[in-house]
PDB file of N, CA and C in Angstrom:
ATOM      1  N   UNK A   1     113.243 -13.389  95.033  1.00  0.00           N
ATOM      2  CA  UNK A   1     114.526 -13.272  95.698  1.00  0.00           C
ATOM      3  C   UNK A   1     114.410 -13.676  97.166  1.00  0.00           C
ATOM      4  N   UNK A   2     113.322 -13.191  97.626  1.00  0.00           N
ATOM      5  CA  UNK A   2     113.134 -13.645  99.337  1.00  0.00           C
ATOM      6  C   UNK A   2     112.740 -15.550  99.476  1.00  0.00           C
ATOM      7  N   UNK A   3     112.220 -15.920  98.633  1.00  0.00           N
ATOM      8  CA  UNK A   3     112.409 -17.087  98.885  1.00  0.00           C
ATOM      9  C   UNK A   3     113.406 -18.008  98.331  1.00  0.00           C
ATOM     10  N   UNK A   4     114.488 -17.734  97.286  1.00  0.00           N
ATOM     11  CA  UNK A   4     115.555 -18.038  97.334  1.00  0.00           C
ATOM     12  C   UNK A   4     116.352 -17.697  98.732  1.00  0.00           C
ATOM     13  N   UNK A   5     116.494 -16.809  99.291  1.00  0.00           N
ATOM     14  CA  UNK A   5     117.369 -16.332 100.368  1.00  0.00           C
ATOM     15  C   UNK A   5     116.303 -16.968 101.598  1.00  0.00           C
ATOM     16  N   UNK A   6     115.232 -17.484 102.157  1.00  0.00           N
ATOM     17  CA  UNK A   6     114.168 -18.069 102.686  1.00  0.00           C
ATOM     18  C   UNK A   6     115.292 -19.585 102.425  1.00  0.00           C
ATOM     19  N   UNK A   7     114.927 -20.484 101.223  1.00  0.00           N
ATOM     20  CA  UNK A   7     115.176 -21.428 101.057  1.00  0.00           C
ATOM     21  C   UNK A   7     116.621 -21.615 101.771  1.00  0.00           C
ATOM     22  N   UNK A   8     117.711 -21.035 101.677  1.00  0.00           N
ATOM     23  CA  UNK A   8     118.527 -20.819 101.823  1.00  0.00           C
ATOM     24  C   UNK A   8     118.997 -20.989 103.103  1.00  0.00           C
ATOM     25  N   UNK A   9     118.651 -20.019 103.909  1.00  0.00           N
ATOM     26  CA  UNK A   9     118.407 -19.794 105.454  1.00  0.00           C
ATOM     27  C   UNK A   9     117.852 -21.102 106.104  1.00  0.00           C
ATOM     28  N   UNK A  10     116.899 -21.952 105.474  1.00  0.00           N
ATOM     29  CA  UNK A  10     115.996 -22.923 106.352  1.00  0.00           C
ATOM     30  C   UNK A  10     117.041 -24.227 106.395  1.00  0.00           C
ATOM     31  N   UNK A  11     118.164 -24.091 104.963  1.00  0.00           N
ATOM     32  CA  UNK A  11     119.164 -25.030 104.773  1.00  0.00           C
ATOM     33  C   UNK A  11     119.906 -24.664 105.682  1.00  0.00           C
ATOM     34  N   UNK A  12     120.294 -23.515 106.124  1.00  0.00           N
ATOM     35  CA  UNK A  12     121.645 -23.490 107.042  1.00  0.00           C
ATOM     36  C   UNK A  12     121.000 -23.654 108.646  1.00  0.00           C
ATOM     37  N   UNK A  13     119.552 -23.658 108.480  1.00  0.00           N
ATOM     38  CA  UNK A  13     119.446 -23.216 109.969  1.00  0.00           C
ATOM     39  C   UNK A  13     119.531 -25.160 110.101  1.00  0.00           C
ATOM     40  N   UNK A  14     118.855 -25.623 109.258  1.00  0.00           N
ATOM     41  CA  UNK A  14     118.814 -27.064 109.500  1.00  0.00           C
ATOM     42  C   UNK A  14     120.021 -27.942 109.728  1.00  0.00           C
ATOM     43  N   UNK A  15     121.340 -27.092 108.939  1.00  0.00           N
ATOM     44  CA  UNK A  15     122.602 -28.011 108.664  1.00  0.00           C
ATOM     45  C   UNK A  15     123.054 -27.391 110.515  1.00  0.00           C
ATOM     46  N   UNK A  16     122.549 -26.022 111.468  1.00  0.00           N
ATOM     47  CA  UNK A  16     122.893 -26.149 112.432  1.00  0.00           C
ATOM     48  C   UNK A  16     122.257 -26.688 113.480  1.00  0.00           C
ATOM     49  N   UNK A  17     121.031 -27.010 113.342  1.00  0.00           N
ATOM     50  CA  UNK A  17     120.386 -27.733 114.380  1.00  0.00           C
ATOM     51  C   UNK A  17     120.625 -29.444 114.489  1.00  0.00           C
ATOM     52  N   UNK A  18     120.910 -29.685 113.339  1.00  0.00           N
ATOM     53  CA  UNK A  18     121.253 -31.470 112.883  1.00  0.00           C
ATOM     54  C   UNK A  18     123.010 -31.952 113.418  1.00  0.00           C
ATOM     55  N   UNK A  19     123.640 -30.784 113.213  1.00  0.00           N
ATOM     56  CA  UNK A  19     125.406 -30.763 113.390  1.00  0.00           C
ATOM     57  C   UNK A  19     125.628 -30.018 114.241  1.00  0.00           C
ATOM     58  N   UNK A  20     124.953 -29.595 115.071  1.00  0.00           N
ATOM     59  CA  UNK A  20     125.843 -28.240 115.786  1.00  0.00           C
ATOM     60  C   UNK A  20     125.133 -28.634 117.092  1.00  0.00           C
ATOM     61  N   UNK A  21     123.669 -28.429 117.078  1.00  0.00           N
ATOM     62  CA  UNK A  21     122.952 -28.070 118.709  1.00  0.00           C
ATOM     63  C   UNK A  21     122.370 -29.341 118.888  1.00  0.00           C
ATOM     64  N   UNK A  22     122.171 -30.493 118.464  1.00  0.00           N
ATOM     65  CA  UNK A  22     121.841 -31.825 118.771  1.00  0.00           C
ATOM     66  C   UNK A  22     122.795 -32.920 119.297  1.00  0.00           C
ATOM     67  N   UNK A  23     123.946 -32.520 118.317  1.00  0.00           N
ATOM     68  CA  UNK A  23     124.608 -33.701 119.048  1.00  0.00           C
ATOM     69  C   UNK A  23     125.109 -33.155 120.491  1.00  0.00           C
ATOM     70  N   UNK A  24     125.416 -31.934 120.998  1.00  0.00           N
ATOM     71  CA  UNK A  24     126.078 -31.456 122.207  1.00  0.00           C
ATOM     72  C   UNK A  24     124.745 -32.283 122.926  1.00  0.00           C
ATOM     73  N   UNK A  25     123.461 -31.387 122.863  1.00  0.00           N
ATOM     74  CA  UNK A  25     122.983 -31.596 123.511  1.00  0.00           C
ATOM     75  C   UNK A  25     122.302 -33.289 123.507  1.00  0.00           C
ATOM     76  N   UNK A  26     122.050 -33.974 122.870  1.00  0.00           N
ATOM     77  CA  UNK A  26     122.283 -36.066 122.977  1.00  0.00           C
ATOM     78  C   UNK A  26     123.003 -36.198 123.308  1.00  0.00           C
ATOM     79  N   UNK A  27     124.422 -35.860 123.955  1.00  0.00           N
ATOM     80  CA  UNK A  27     125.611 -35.887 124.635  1.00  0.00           C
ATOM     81  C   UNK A  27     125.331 -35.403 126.130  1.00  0.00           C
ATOM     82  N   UNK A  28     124.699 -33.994 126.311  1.00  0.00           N
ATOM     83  CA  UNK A  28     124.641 -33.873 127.645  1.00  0.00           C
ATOM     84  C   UNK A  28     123.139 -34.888 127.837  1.00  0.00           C
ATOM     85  N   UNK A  29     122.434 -34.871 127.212  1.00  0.00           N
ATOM     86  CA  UNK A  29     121.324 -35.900 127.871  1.00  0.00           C
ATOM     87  C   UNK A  29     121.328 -37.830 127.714  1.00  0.00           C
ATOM     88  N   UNK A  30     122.943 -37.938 127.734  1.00  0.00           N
ATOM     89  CA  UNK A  30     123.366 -39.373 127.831  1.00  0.00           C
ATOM     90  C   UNK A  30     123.730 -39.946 126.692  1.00  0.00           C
ATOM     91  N   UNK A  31     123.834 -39.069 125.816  1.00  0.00           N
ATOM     92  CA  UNK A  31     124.384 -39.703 124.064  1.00  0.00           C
ATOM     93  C   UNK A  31     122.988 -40.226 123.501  1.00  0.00           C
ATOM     94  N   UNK A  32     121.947 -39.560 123.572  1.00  0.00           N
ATOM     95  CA  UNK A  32     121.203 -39.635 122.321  1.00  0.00           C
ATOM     96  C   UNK A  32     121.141 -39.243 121.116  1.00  0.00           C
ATOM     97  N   UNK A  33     121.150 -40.165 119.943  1.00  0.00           N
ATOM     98  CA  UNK A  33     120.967 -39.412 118.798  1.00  0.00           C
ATOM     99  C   UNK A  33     118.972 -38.733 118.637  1.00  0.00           C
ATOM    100  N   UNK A  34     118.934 -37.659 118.585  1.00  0.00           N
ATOM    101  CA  UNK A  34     117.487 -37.614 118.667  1.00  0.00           C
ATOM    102  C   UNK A  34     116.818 -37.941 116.788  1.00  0.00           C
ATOM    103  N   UNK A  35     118.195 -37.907 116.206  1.00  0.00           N
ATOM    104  CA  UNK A  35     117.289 -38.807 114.607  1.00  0.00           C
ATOM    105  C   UNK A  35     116.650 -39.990 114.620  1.00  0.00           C
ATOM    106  N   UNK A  36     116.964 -40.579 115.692  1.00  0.00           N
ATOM    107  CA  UNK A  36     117.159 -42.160 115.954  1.00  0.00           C
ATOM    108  C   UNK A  36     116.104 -42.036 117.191  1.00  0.00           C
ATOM    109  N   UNK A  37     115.166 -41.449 117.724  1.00  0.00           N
ATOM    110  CA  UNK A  37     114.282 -41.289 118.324  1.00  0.00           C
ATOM    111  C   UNK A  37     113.247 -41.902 117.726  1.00  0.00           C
ATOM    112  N   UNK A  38     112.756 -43.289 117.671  1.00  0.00           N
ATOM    113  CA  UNK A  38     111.062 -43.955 117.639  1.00  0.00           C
ATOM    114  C   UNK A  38     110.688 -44.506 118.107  1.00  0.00           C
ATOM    115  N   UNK A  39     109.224 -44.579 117.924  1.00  0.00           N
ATOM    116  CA  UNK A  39     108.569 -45.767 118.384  1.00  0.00           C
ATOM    117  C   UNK A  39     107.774 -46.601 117.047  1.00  0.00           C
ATOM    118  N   UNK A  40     108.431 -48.032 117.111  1.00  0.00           N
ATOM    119  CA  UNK A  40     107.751 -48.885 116.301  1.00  0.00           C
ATOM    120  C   UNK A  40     106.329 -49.237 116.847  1.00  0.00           C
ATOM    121  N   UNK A  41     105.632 -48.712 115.696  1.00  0.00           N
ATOM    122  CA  UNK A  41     104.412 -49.223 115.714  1.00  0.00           C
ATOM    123  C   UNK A  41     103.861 -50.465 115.224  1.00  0.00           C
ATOM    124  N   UNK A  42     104.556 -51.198 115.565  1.00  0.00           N
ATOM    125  CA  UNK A  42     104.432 -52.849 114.647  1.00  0.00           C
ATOM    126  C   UNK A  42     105.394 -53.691 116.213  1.00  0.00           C
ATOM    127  N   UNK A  43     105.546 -55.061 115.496  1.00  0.00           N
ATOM    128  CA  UNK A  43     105.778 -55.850 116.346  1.00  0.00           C
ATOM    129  C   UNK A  43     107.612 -55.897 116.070  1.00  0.00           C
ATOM    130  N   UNK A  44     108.371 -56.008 117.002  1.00  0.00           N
ATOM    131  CA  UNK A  44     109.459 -56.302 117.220  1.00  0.00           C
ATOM    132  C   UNK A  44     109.988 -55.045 117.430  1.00  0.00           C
ATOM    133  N   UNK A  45     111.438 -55.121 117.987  1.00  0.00           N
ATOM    134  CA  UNK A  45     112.472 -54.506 118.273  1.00  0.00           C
ATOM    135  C   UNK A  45     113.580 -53.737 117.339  1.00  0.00           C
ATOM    136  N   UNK A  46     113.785 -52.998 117.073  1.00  0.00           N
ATOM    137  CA  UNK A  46     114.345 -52.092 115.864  1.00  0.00           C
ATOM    138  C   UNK A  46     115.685 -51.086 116.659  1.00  0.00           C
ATOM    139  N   UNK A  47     116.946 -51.319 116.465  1.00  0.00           N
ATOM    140  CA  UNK A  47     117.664 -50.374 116.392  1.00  0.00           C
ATOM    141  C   UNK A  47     117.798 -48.907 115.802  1.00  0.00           C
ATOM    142  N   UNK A  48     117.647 -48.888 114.668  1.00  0.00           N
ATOM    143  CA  UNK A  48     117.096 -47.884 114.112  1.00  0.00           C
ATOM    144  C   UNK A  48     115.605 -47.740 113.290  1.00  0.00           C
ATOM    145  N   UNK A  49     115.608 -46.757 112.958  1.00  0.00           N
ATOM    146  CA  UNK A  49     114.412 -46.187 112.047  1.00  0.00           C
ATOM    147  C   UNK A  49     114.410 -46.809 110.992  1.00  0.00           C
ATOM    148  N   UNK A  50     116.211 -47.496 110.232  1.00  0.00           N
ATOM    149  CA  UNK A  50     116.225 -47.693 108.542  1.00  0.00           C
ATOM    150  C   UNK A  50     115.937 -49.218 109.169  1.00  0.00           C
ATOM    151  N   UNK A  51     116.140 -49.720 110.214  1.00  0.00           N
ATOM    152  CA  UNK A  51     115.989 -50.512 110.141  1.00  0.00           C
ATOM    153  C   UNK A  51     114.167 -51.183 110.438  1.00  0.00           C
ATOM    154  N   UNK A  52     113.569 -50.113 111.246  1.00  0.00           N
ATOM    155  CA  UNK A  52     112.047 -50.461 111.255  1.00  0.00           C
ATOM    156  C   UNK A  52     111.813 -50.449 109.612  1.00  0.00           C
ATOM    157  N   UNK A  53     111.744 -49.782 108.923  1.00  0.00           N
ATOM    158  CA  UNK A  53     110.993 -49.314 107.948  1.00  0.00           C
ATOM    159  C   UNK A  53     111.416 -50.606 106.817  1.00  0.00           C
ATOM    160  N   UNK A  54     112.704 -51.104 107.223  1.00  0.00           N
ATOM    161  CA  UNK A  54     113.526 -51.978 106.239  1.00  0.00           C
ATOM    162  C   UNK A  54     112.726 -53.391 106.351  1.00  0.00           C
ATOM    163  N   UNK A  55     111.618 -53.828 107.480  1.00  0.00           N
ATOM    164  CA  UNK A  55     111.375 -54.526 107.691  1.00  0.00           C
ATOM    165  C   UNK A  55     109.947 -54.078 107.500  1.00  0.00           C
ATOM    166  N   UNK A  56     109.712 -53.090 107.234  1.00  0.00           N
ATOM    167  CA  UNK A  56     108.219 -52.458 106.904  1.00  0.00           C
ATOM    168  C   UNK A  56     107.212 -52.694 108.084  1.00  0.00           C
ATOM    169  N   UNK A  57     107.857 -52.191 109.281  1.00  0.00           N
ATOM    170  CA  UNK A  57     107.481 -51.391 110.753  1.00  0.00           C
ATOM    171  C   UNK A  57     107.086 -49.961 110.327  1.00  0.00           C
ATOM    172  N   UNK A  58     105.711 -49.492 110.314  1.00  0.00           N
ATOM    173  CA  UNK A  58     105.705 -48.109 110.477  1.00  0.00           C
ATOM    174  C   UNK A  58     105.937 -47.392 111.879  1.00  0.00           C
ATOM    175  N   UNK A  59     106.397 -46.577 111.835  1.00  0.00           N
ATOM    176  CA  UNK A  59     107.387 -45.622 113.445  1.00  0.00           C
ATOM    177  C   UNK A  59     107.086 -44.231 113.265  1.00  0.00           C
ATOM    178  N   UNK A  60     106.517 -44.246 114.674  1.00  0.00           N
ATOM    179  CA  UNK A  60     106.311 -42.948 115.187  1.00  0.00           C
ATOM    180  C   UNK A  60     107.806 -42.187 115.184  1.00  0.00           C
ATOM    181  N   UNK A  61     108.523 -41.360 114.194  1.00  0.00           N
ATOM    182  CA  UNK A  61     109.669 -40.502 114.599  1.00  0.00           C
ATOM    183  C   UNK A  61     109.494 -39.015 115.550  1.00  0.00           C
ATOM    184  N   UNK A  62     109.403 -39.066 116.675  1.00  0.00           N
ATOM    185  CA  UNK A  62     109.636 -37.927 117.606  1.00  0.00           C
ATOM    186  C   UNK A  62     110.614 -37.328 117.710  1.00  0.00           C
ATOM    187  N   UNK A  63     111.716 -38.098 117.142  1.00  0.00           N
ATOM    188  CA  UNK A  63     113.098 -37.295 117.122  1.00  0.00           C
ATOM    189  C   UNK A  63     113.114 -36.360 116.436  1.00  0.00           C
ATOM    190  N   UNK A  64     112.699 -36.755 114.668  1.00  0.00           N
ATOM    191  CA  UNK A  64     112.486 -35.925 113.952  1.00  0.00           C
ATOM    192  C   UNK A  64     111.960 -34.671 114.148  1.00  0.00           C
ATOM    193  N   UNK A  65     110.868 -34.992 114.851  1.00  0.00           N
ATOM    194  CA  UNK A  65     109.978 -33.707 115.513  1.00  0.00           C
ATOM    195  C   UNK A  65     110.497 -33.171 116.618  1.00  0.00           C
ATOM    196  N   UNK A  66     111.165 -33.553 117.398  1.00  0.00           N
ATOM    197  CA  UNK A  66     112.030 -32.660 118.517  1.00  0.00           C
ATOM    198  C   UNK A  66     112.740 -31.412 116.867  1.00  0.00           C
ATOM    199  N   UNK A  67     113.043 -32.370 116.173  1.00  0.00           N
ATOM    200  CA  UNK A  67     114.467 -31.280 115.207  1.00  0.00           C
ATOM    201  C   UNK A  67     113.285 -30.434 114.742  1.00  0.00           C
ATOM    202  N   UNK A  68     112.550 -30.791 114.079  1.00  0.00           N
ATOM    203  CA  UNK A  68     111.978 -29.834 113.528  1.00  0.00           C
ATOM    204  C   UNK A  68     111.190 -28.667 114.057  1.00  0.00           C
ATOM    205  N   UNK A  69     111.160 -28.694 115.462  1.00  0.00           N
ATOM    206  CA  UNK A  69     110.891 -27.860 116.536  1.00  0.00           C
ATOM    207  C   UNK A  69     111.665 -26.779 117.338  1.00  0.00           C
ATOM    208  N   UNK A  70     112.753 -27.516 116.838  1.00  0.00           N
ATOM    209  CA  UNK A  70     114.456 -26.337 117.445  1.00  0.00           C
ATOM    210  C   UNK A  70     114.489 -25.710 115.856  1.00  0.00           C
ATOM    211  N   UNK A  71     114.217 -26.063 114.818  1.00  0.00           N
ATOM    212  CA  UNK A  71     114.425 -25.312 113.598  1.00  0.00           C
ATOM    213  C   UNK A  71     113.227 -24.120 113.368  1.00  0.00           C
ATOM    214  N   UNK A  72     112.227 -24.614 114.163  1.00  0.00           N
ATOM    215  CA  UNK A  72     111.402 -23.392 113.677  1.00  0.00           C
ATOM    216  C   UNK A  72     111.216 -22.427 114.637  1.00  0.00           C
ATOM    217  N   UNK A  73     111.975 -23.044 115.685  1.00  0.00           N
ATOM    218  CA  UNK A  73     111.903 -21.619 117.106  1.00  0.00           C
ATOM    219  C   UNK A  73     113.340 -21.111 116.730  1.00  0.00           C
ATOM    220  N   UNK A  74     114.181 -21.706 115.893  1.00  0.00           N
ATOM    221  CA  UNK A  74     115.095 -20.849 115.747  1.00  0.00           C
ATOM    222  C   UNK A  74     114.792 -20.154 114.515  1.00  0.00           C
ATOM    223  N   UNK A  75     114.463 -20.000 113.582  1.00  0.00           N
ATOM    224  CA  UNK A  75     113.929 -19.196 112.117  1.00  0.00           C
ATOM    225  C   UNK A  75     112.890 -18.556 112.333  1.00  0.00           C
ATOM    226  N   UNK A  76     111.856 -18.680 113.644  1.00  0.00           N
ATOM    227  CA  UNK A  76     110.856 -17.889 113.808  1.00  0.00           C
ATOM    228  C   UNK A  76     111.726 -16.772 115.300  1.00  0.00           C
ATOM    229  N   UNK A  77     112.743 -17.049 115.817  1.00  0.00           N
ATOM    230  CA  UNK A  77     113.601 -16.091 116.703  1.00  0.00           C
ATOM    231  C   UNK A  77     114.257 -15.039 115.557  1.00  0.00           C
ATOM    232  N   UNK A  78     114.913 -15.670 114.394  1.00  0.00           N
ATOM    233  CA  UNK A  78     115.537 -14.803 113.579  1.00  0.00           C
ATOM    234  C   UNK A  78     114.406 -14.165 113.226  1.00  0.00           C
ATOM    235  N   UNK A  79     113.387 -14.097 112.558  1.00  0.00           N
ATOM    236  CA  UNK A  79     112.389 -13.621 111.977  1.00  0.00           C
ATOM    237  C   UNK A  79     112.218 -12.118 112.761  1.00  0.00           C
ATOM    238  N   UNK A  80     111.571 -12.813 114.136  1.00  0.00           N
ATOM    239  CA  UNK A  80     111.276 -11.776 114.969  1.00  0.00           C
ATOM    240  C   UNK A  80     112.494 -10.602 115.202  1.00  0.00           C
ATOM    241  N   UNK A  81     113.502 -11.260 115.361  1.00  0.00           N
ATOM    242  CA  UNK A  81     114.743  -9.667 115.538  1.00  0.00           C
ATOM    243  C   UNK A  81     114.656  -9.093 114.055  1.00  0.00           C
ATOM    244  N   UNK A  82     114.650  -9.689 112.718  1.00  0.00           N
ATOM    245  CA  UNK A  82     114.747  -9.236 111.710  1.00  0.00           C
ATOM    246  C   UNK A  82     113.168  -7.725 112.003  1.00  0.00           C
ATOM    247  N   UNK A  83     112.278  -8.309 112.214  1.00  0.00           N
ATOM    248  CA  UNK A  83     110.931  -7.526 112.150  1.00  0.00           C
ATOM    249  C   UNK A  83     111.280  -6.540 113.169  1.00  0.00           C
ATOM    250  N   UNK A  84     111.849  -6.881 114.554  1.00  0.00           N
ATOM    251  CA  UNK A  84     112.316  -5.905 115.723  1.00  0.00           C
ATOM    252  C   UNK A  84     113.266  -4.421 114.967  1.00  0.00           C
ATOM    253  N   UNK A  85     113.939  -5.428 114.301  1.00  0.00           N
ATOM    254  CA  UNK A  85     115.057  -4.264 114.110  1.00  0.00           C
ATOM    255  C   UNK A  85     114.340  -3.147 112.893  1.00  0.00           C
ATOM    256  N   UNK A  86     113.548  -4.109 111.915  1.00  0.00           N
ATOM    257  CA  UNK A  86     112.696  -2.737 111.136  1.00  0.00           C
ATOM    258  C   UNK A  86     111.759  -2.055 111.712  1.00  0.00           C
ATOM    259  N   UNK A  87     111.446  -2.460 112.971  1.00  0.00           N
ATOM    260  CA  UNK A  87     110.524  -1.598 113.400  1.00  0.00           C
ATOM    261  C   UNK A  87     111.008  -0.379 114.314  1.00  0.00           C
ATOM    262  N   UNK A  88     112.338  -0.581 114.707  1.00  0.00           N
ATOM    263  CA  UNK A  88     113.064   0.210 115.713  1.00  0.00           C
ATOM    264  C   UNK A  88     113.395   1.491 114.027  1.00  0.00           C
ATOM    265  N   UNK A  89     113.992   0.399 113.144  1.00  0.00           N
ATOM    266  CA  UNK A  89     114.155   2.161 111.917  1.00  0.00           C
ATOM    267  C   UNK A  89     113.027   2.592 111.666  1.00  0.00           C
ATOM    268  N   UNK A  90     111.912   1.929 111.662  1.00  0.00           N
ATOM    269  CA  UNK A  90     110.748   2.746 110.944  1.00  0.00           C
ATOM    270  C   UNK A  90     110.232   4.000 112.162  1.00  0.00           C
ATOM    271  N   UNK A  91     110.637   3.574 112.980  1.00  0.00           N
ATOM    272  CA  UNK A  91     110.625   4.868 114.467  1.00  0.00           C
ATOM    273  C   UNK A  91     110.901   5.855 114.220  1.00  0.00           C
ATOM    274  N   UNK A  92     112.892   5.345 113.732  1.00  0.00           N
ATOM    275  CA  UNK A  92     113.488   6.693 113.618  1.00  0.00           C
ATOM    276  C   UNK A  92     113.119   7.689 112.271  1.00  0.00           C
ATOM    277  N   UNK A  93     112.856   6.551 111.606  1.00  0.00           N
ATOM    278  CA  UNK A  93     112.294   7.703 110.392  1.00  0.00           C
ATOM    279  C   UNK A  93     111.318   8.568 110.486  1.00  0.00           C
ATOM    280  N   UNK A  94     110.281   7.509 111.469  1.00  0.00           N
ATOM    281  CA  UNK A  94     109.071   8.911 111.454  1.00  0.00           C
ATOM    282  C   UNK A  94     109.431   9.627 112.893  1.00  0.00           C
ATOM    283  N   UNK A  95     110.418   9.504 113.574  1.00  0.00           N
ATOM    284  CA  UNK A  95     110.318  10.598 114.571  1.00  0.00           C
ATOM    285  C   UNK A  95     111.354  11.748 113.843  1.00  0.00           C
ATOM    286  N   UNK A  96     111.793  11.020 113.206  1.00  0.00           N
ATOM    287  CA  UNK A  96     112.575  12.679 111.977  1.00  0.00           C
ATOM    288  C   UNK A  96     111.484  13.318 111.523  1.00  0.00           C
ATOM    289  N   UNK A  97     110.757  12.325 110.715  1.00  0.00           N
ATOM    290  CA  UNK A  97     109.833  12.932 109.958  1.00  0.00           C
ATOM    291  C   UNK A  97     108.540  14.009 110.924  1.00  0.00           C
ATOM    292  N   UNK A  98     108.553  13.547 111.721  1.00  0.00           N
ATOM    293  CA  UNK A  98     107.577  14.656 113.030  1.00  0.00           C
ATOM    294  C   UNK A  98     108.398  15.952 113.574  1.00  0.00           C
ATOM    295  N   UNK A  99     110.132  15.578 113.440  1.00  0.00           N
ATOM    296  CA  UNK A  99     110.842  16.687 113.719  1.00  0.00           C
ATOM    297  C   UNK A  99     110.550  17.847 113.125  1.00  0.00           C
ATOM    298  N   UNK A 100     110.596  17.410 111.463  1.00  0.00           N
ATOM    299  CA  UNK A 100     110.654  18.065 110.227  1.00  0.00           C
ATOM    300  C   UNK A 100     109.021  18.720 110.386  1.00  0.00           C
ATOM    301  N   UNK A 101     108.316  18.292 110.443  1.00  0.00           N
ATOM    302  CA  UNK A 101     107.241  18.667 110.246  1.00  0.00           C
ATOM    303  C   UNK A 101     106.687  19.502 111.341  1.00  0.00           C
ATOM    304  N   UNK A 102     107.400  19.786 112.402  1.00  0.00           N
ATOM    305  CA  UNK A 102     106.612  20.425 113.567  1.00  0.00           C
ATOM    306  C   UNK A 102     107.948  21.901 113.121  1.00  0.00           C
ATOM    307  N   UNK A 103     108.785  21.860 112.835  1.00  0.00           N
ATOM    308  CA  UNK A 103     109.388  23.331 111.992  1.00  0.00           C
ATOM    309  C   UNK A 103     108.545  24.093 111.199  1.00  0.00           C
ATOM    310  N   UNK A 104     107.841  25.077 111.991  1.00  0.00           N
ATOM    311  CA  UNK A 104     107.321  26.174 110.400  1.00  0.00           C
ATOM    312  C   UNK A 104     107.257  26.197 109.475  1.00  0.00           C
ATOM    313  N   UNK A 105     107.397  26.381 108.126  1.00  0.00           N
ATOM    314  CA  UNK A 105     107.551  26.857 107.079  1.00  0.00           C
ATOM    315  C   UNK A 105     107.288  28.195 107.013  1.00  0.00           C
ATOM    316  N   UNK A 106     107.905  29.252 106.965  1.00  0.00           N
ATOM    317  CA  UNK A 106     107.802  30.526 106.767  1.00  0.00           C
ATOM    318  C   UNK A 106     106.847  31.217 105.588  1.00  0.00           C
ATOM    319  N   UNK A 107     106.172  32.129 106.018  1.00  0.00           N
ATOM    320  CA  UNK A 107     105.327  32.360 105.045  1.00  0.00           C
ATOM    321  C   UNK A 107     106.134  33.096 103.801  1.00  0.00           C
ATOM    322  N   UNK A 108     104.949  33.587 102.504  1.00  0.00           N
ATOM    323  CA  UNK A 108     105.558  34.180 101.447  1.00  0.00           C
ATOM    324  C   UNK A 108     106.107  35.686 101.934  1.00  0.00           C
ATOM    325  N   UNK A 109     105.045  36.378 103.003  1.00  0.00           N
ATOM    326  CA  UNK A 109     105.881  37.548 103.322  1.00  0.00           C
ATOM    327  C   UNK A 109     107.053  37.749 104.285  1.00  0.00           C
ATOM    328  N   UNK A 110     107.471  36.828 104.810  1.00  0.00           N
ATOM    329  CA  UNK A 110     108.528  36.786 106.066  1.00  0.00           C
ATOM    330  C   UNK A 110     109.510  36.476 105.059  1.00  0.00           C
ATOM    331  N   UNK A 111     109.587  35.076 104.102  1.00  0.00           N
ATOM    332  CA  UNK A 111     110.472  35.042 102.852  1.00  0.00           C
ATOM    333  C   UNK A 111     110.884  36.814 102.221  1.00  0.00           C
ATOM    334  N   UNK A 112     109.913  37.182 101.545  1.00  0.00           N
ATOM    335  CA  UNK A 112     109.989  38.200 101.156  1.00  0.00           C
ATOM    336  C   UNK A 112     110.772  39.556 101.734  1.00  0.00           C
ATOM    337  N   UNK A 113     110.330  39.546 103.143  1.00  0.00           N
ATOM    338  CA  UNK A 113     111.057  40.340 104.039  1.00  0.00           C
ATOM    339  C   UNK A 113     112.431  40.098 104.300  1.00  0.00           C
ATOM    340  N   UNK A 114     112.808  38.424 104.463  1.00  0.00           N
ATOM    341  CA  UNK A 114     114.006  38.291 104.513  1.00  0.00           C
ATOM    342  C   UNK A 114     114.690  38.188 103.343  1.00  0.00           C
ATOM    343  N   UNK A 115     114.184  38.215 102.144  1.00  0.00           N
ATOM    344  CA  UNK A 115     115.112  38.715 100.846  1.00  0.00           C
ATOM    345  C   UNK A 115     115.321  40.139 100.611  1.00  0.00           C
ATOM    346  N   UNK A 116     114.372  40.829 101.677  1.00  0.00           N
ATOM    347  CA  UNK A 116     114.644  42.082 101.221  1.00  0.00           C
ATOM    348  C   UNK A 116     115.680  42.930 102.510  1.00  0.00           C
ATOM    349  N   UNK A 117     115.505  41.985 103.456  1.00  0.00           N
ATOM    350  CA  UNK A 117     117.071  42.853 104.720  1.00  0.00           C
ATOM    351  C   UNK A 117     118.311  42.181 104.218  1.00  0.00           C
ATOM    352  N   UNK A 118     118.123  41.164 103.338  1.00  0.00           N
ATOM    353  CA  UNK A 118     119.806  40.447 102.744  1.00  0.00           C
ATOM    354  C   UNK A 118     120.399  41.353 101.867  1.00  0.00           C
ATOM    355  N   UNK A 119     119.100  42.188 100.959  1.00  0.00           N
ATOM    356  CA  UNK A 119     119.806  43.060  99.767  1.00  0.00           C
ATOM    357  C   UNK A 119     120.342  44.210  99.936  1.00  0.00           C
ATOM    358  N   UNK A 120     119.249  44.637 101.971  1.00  0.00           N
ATOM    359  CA  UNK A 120     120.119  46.059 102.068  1.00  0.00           C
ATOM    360  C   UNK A 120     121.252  45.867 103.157  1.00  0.00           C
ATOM    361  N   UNK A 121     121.313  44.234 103.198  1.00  0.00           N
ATOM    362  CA  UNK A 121     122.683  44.307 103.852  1.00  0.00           C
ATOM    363  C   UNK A 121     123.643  44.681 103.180  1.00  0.00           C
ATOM    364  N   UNK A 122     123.313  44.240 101.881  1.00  0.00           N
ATOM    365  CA  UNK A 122     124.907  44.465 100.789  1.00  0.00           C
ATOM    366  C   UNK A 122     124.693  45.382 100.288  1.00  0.00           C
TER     367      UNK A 122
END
């Protein structure tokens, strides 16, 4: 189940780093697409990537790797609050649980005693 809901998560975090936080920001840094970020490692000049590869230029993609670098500081940020926040309940449970446990338990004769001033209350 966790890596269905894993799989899941890495799709949405990707559909927001590709549509959401790249293009603003290739916009504030002069309208770059950062998909479209290479370097041909071969001879000539290439507009794009489909087009290096179309001509069978192998290319360094850095763009790619810029994305895939905002995707894993963002799924490893969620991660960490997810782990933050169980660790803040697992606190409260055991500082209950230390509450509970630093209360007495009354012995068998104090029990005893107090069943026996309840009966001559009535």
């Amino acid at each position: 189940m966790g890596v269905i809901i894993g799989a899941a998560f890495g799709k949405i975090v990707d559909s927001l780093v590709k549509d959401v936080l790249m293009p603003p920001l290739g916009l504030l840094l002069g309208g770059i697409h950062f998909s479209n970020l290479f370097i041909p490692l071969g001879e000539g000049d290439f507009p794009t990537i489909a087009a290096a590869r179309e001509a069978g230029v192998a290319t360094l993609n850095y763009g790619t790797f810029i994305q895939a670098m905002v995707d894993f500081t963002i799924i490893a940020f969620a991660i960490f609050l997810v782990i933050r926040l169980m660790n803040r309940l697992r606190r409260r449970e055991d500082a209950k649980a230390a509450e509970s446990a630093l209360e007495p338990t009354p012995s068998e004769a104090i029990l005893l005693l107090r069943e026996i001033r309840d009966s001559l209350k009535k």
